[in-house]
PDB file of N, CA and C in Angstrom:
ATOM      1  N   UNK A   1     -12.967   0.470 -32.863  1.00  0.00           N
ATOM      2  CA  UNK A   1     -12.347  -0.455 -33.781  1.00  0.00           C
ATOM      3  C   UNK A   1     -13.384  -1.536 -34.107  1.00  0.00           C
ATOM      4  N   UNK A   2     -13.473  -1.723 -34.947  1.00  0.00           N
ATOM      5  CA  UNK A   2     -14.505  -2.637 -36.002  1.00  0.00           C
ATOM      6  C   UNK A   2     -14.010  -4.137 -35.609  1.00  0.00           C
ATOM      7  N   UNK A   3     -14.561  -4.823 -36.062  1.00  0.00           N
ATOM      8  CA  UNK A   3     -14.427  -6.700 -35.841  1.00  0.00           C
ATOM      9  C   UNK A   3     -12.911  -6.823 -36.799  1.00  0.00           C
ATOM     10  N   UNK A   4     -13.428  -6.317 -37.960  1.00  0.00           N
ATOM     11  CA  UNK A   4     -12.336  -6.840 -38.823  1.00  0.00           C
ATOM     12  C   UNK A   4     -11.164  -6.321 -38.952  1.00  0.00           C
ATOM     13  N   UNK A   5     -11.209  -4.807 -38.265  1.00  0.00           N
ATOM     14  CA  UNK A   5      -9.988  -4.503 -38.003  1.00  0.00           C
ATOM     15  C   UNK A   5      -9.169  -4.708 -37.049  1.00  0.00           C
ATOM     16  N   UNK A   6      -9.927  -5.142 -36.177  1.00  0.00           N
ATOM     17  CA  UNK A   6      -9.136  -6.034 -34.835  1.00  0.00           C
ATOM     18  C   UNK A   6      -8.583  -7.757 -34.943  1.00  0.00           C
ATOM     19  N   UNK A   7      -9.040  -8.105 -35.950  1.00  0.00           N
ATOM     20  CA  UNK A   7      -9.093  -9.341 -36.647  1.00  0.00           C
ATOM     21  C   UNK A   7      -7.510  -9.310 -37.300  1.00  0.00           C
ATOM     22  N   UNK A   8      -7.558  -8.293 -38.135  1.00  0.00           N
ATOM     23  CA  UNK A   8      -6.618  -7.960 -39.190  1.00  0.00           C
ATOM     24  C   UNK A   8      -5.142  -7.293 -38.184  1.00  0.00           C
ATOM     25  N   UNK A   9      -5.624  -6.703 -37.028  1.00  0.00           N
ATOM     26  CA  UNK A   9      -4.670  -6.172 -36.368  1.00  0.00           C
ATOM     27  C   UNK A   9      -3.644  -7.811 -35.756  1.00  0.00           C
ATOM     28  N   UNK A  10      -4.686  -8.633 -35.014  1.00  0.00           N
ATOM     29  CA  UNK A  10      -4.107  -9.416 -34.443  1.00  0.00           C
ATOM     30  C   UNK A  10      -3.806 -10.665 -35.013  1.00  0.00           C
ATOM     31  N   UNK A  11      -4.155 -10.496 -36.695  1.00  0.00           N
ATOM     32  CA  UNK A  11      -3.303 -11.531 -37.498  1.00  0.00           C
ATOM     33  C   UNK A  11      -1.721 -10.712 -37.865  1.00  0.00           C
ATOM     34  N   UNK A  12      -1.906  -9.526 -37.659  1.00  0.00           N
ATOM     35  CA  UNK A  12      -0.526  -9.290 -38.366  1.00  0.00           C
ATOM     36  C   UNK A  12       0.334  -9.264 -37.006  1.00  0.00           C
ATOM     37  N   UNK A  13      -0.031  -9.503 -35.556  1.00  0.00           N
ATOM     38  CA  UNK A  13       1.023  -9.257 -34.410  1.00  0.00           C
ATOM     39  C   UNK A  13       1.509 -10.724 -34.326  1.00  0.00           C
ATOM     40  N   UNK A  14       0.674 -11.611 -34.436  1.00  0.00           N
ATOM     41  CA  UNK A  14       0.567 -12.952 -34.418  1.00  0.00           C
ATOM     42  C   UNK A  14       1.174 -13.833 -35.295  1.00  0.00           C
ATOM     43  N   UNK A  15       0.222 -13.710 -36.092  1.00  0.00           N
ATOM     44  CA  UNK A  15       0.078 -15.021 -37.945  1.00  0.00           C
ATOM     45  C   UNK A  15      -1.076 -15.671 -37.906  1.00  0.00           C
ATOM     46  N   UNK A  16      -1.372 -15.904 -36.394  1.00  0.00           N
ATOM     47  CA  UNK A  16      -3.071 -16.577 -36.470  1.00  0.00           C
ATOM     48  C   UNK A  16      -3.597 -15.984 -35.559  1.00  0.00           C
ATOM     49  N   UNK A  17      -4.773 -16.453 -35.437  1.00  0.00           N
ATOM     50  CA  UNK A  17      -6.040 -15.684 -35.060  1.00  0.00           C
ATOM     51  C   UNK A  17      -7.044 -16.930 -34.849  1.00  0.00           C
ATOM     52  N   UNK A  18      -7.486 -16.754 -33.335  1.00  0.00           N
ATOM     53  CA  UNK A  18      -8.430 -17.472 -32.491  1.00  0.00           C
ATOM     54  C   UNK A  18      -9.528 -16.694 -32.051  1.00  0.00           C
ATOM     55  N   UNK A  19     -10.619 -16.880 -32.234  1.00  0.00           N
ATOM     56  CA  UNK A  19     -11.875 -16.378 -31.540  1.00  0.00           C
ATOM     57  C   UNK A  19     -12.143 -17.383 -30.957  1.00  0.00           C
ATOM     58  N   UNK A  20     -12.931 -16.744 -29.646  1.00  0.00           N
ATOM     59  CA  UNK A  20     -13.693 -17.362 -28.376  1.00  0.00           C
ATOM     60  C   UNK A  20     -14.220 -16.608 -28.124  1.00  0.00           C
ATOM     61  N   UNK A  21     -15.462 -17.090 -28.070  1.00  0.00           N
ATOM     62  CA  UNK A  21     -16.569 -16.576 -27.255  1.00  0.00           C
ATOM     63  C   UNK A  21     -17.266 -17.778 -26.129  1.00  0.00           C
ATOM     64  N   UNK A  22     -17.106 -16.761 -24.993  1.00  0.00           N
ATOM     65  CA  UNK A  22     -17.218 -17.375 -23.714  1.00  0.00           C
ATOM     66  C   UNK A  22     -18.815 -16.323 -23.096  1.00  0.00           C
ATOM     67  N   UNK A  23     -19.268 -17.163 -22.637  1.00  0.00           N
ATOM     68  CA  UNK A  23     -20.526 -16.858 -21.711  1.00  0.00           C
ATOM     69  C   UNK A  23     -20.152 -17.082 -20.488  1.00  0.00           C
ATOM     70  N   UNK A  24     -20.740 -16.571 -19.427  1.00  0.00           N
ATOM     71  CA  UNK A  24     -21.013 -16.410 -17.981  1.00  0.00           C
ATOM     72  C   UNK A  24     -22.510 -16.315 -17.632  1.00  0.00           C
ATOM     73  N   UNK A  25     -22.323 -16.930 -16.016  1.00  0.00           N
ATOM     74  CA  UNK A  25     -23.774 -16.663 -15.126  1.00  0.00           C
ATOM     75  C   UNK A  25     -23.317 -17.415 -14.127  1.00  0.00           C
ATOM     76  N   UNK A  26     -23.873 -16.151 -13.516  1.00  0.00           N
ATOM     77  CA  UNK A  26     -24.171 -16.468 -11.705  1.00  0.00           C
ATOM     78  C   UNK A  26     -24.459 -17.162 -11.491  1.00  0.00           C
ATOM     79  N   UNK A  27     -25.844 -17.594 -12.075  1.00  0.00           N
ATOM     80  CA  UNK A  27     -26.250 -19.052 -11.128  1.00  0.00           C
ATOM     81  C   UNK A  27     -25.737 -20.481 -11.281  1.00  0.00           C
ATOM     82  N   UNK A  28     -24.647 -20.314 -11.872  1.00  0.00           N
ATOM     83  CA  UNK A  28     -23.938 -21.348 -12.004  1.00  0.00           C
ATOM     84  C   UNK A  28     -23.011 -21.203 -10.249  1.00  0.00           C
ATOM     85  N   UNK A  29     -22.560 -20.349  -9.830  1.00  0.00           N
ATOM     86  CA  UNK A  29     -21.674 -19.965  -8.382  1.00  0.00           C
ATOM     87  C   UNK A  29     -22.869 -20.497  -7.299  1.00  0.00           C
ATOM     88  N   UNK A  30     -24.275 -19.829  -7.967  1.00  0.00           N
ATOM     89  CA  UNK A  30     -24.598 -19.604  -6.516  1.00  0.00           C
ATOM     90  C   UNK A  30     -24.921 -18.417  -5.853  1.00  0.00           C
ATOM     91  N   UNK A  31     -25.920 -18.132  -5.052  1.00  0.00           N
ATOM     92  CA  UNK A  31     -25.156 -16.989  -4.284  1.00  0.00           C
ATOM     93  C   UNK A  31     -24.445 -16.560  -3.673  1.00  0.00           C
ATOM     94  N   UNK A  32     -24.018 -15.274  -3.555  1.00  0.00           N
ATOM     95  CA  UNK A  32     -22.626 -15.189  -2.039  1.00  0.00           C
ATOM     96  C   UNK A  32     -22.785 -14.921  -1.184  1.00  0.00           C
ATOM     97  N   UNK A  33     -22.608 -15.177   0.193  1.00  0.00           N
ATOM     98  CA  UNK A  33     -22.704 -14.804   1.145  1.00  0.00           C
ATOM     99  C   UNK A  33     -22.935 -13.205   1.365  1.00  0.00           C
ATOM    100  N   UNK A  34     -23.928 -12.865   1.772  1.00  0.00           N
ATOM    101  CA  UNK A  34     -24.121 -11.593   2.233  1.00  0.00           C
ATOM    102  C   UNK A  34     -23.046 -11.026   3.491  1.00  0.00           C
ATOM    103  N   UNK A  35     -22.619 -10.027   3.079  1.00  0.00           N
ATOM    104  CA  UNK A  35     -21.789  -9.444   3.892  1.00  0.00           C
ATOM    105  C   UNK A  35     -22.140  -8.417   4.630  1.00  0.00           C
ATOM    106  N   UNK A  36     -22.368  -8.133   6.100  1.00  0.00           N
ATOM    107  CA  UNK A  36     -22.830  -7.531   6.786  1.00  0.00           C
ATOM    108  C   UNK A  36     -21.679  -6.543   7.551  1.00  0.00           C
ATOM    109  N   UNK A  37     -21.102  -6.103   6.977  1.00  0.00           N
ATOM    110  CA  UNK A  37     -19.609  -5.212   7.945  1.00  0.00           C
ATOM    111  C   UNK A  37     -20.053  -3.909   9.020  1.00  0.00           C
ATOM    112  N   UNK A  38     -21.566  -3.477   9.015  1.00  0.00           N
ATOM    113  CA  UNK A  38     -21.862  -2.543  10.367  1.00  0.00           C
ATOM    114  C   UNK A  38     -22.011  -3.405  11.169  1.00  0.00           C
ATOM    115  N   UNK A  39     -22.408  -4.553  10.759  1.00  0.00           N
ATOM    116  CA  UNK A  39     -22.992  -5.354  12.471  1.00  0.00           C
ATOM    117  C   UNK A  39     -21.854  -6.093  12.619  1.00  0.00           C
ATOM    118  N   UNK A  40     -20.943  -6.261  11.723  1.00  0.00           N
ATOM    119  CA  UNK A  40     -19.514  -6.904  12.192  1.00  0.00           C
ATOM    120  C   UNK A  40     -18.954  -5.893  13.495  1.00  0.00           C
ATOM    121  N   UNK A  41     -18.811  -4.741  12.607  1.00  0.00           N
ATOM    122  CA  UNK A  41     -18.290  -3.505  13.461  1.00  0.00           C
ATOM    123  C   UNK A  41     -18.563  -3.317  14.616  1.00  0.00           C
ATOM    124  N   UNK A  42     -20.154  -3.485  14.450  1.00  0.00           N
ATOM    125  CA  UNK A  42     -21.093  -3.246  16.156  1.00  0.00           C
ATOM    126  C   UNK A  42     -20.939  -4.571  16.656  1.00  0.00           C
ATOM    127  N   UNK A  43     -20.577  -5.364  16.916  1.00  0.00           N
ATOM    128  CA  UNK A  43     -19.692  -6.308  18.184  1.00  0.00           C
ATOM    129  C   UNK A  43     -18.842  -6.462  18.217  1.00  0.00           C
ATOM    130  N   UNK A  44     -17.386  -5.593  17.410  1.00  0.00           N
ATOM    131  CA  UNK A  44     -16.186  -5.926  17.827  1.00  0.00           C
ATOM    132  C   UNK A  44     -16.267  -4.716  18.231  1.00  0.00           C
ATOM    133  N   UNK A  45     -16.754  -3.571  18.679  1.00  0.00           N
ATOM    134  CA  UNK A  45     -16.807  -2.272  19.158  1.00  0.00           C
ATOM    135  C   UNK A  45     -17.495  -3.121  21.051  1.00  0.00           C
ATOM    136  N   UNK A  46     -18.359  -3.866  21.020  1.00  0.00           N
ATOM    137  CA  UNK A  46     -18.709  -3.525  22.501  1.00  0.00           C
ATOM    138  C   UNK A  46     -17.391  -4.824  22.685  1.00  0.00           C
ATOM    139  N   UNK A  47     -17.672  -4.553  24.476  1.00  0.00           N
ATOM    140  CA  UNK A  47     -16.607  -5.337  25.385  1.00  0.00           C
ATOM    141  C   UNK A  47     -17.251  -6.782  25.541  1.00  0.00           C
ATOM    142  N   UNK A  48     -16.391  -7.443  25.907  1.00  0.00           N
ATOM    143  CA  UNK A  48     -16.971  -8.882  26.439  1.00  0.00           C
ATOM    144  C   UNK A  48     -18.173  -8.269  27.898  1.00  0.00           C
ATOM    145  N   UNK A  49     -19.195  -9.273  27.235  1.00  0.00           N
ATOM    146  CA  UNK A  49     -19.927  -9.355  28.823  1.00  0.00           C
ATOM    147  C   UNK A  49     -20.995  -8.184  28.465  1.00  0.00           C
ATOM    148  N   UNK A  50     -20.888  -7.190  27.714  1.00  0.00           N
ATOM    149  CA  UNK A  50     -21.557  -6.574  27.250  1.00  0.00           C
ATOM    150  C   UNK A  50     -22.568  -7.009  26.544  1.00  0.00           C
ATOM    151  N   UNK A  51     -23.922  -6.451  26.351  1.00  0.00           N
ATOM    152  CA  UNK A  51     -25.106  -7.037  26.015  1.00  0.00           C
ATOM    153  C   UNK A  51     -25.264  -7.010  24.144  1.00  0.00           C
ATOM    154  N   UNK A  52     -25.781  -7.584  23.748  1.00  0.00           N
ATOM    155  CA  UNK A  52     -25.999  -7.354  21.863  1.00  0.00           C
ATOM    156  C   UNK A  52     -27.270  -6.147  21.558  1.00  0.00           C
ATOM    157  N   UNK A  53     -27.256  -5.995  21.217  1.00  0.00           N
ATOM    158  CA  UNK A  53     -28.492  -5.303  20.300  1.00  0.00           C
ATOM    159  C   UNK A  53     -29.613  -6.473  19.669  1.00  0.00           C
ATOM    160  N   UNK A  54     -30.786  -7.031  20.271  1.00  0.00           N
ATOM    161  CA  UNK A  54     -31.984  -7.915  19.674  1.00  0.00           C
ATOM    162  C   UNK A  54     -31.939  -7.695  18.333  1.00  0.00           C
ATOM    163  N   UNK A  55     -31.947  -8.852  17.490  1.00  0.00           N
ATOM    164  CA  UNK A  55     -32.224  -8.719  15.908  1.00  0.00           C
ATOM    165  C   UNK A  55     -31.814  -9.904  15.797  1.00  0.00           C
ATOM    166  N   UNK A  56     -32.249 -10.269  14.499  1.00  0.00           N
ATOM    167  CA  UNK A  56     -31.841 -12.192  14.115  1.00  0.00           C
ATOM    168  C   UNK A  56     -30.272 -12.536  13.852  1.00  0.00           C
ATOM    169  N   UNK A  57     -29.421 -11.068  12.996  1.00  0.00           N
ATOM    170  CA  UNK A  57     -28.162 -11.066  13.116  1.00  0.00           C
ATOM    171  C   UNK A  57     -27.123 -10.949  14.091  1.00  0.00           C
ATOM    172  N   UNK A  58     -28.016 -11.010  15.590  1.00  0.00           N
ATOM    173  CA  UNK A  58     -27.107 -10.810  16.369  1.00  0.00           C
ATOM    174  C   UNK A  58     -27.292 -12.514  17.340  1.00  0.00           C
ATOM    175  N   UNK A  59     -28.026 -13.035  16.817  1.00  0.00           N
ATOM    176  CA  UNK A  59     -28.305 -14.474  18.164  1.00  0.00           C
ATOM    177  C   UNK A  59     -27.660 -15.599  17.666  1.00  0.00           C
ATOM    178  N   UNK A  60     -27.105 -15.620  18.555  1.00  0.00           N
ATOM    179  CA  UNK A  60     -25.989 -16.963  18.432  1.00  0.00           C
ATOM    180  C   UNK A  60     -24.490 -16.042  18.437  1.00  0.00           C
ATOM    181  N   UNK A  61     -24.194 -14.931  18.702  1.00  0.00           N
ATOM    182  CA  UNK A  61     -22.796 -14.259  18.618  1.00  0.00           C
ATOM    183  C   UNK A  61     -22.626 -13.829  19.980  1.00  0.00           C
ATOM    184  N   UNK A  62     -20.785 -13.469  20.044  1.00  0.00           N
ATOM    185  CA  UNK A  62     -21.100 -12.770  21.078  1.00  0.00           C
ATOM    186  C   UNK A  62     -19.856 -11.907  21.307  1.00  0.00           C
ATOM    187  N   UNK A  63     -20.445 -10.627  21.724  1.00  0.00           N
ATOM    188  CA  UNK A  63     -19.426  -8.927  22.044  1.00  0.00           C
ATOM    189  C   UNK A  63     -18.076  -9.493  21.989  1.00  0.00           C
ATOM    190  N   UNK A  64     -17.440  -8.491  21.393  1.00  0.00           N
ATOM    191  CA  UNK A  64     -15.681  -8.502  21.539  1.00  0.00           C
ATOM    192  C   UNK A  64     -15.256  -8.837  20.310  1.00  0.00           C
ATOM    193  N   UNK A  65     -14.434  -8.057  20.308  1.00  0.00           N
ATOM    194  CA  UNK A  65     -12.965  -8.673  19.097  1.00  0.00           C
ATOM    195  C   UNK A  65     -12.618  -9.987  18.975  1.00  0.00           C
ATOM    196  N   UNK A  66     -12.498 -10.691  18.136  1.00  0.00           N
ATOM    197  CA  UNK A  66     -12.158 -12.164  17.729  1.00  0.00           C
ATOM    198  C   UNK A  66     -10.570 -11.849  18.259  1.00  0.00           C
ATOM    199  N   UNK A  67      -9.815 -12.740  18.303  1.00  0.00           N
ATOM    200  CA  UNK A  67      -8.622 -12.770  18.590  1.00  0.00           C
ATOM    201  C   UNK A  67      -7.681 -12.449  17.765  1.00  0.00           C
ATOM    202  N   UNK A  68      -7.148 -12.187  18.193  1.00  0.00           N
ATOM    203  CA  UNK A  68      -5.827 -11.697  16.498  1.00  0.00           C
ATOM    204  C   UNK A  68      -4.063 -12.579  16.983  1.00  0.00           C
ATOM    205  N   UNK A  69      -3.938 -13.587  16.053  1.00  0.00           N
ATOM    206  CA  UNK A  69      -2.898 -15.012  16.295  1.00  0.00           C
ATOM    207  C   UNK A  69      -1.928 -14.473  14.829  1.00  0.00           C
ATOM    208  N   UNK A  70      -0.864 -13.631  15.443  1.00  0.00           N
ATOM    209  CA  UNK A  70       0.298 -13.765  14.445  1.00  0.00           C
ATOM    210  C   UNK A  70       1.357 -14.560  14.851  1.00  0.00           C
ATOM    211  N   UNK A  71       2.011 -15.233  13.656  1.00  0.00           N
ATOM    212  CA  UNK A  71       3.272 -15.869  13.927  1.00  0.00           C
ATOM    213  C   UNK A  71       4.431 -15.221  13.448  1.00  0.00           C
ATOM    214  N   UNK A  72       5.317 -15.724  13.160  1.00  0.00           N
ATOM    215  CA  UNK A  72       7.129 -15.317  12.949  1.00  0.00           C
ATOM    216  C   UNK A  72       6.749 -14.914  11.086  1.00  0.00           C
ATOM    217  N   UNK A  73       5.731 -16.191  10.124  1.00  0.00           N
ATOM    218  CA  UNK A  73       5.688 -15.773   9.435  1.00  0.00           C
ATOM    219  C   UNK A  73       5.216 -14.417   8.912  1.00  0.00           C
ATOM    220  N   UNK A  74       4.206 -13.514   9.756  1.00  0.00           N
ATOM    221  CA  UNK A  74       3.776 -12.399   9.547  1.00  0.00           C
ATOM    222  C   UNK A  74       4.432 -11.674   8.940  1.00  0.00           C
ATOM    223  N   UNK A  75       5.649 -11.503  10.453  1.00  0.00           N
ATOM    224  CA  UNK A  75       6.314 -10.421   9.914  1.00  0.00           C
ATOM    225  C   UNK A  75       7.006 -10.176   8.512  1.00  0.00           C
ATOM    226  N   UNK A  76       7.292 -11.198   7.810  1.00  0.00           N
ATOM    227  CA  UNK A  76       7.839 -11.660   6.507  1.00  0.00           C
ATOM    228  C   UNK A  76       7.055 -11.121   5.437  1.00  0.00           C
ATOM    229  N   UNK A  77       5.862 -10.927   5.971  1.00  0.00           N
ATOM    230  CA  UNK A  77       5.071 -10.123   4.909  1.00  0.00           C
ATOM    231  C   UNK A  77       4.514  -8.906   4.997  1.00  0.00           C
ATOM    232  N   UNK A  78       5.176  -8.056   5.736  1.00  0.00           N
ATOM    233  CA  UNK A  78       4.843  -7.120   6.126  1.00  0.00           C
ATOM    234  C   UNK A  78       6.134  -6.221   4.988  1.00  0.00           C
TER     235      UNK A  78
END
């Protein structure tokens, strides 16, 4: 479909007709956080007390599952 026939389409659903043209860019956000979900995986897989695997993504963490805190509301959304 052509400009003007989309023009012509959405004056006759309407009566008027608005164009916008909008731009975008990223570097307006920022970057995003890099998401790492194997090495998430690989420490909620070992046990507490268990050792890490050496690498820069692993220092400062440590083995085990984070805790999991449901309330009464949960179930409500289930």
């Amino acid at each position: 479909m052509s400009m003007q026939e989309f023009v012509k389409a959405a004056r006759l659903r309407t009566g008027e007709i608005r164009l916008t043209e909008v731009t975008q860019s990223l570097s307006r956000f920022g970057s995003p956080p890099r998401q790492r979900p194997a090495y998430k995986d690989w420490i909620s897989r070992l046990k507490r007390g268990e050792k890490l695997p050496r690498g820069r993504y692993f220092r400062g963490k440590k083995p085990g599952r984070l805790p999991l805190v449901m309330d009464e509301f949960w179930n409500f959304m289930q």
